[in-house]
Protein backbone atom coordinates (compact mmCIF):
# COMPACT_ATOMS: atom_id res chain seq x y z
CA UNK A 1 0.00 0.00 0.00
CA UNK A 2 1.51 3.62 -0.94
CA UNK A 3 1.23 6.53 1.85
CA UNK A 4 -1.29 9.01 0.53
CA UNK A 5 -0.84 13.12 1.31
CA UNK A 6 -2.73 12.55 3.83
CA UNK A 7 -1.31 9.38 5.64
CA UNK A 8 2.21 10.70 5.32
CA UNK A 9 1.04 14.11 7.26
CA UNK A 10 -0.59 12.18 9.77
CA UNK A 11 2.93 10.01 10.40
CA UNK A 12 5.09 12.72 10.40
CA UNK A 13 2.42 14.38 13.03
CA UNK A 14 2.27 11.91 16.05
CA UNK A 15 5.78 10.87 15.66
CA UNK A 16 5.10 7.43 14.50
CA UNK A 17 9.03 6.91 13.73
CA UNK A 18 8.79 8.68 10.10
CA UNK A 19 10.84 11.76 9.77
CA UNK A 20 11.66 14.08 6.52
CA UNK A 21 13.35 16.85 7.78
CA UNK A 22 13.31 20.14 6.23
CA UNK A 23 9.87 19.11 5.79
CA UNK A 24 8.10 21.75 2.19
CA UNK A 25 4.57 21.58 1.54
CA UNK A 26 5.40 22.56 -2.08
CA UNK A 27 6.95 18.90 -2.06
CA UNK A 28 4.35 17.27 -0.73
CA UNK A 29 2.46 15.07 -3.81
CA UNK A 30 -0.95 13.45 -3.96
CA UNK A 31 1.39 10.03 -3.49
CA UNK A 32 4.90 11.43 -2.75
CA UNK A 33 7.23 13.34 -1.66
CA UNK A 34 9.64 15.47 -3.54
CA UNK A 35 13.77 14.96 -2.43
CA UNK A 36 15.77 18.23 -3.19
CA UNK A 37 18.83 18.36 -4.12
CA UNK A 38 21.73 18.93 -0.95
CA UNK A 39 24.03 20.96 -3.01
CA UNK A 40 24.89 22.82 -6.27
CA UNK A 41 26.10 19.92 -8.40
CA UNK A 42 26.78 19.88 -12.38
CA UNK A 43 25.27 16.57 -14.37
CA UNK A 44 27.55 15.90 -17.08
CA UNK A 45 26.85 13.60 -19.70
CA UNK A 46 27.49 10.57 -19.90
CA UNK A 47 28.40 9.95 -16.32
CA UNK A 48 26.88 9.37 -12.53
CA UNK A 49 27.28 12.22 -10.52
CA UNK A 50 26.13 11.66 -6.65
CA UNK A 51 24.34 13.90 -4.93
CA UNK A 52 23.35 14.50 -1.64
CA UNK A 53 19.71 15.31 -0.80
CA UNK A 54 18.38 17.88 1.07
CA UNK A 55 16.40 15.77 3.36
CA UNK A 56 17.05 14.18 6.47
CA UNK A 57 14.73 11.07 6.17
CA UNK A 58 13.92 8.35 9.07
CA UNK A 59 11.85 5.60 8.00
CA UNK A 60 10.11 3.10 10.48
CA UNK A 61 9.74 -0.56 10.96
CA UNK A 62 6.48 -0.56 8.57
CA UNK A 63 7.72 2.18 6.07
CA UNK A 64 10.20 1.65 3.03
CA UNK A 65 10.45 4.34 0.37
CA UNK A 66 10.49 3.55 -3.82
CA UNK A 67 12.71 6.46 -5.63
CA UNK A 68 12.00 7.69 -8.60
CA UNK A 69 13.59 10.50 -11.17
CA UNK A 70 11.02 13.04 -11.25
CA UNK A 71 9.75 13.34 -14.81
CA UNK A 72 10.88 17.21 -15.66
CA UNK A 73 14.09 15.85 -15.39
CA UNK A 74 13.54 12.05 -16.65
CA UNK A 75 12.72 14.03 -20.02
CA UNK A 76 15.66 15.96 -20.49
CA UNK A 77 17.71 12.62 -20.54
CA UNK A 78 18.42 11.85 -16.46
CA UNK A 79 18.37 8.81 -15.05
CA UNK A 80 18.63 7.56 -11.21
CA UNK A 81 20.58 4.97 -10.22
CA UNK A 82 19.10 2.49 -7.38
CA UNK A 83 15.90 3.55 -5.58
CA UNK A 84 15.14 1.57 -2.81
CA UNK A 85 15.23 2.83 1.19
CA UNK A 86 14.69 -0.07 3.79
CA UNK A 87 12.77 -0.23 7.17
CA UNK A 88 15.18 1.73 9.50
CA UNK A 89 17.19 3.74 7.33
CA UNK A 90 18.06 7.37 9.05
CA UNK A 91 20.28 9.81 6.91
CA UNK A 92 20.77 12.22 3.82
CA UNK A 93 20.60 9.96 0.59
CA UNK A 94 22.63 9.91 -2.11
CA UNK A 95 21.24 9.82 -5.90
CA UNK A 96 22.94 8.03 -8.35
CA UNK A 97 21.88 10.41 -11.05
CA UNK A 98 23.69 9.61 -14.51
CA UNK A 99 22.65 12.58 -17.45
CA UNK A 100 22.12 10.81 -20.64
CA UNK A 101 20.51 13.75 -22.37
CA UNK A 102 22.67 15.84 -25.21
CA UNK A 103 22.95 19.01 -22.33
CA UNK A 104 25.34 19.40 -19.41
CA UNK A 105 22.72 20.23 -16.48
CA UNK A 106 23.35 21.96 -13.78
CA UNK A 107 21.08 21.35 -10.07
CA UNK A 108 20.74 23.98 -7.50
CA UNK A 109 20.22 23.41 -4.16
CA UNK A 110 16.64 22.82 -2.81
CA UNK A 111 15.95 21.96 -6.74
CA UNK A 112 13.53 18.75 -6.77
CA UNK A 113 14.66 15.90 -8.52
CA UNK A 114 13.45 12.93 -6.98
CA UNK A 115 10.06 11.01 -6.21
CA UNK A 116 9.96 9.32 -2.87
CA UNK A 117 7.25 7.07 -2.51
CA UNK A 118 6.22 5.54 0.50
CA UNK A 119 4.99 1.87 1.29
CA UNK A 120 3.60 0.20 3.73
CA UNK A 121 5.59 -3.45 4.88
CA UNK A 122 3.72 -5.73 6.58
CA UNK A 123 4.96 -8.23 9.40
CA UNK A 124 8.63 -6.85 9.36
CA UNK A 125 10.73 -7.42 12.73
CA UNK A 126 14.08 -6.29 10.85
CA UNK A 127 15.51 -2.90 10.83
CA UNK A 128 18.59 -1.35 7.92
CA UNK A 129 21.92 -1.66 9.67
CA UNK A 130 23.99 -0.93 6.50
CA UNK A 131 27.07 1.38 6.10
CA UNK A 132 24.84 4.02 4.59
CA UNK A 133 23.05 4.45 8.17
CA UNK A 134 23.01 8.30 9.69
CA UNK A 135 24.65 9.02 5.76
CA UNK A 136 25.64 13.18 5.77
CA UNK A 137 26.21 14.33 2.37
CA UNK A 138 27.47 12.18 -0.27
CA UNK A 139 28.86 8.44 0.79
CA UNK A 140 30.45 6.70 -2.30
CA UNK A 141 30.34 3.44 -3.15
CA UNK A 142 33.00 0.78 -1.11
């Protein structure tokens, strides 16, 4: 099941473990939630740049979060790179975003790039313990 408007304002509410912090009503989608970007950053072509959101996001044992490119920039050629946030993740994430268009493009901060779409997990008892737990800025790859 996907968080509505609604459901995701009610979480974030009566601290129910979900967290998106600076929270914008301007990102705030019938089904989503807009990431913006951390930090000027210039998408070349041709190549993955990381970069850092803007966000602080905590997700709960009964949330994991779906990311998707936003479509403004899906149709000027940008593509994002993995896209999936466990049960228990807290930290900044870091897009994968690789430019594939024919322009260099250039992301300011607070810019919003990225779709985050909430789910609901049933029966879970396990929480992320990754590397990429309590992540500030960009963390590369190992």
């Amino acid at each position: 099941m996907i968080l509505s408007s609604h459901a995701l304002q009610e979480r974030l509410q009566y601290e129910s473990g979900l967290v998106i912090k600076p929270y914008s009503d301007v990102c705030q989608q019938p089904a989503s939630y807009d990431l913006r970007v951390g930090e000027e950053s210039i998408l070349h072509k041709r190549l993955c740049t990381l970069v850092p959101t803007l966000e602080w996001v905590e997700l709960p044992l009964d949330i994991a979060a779906m990311l998707r490119c936003r479509s403004s920039y899906a149709r000027k050629g940008v593509l994002l790179g993995g896209g999936f946030v466990d049960p228990g993740f807290r930290g900044q994430l870091t897009l994968c975003l690789t430019n594939m268009g024919r322009e260099v493009i250039a992301l300011h901060r607070e810019d919003r790039v990225v779709q985050m779409i909430l789910h609901q997990v049933i029966g879970n008892d396990e929480l992320y313990r990754g590397r990429y737990q309590d992540s500030l800025g960009v963390i590369r790859a190992r």
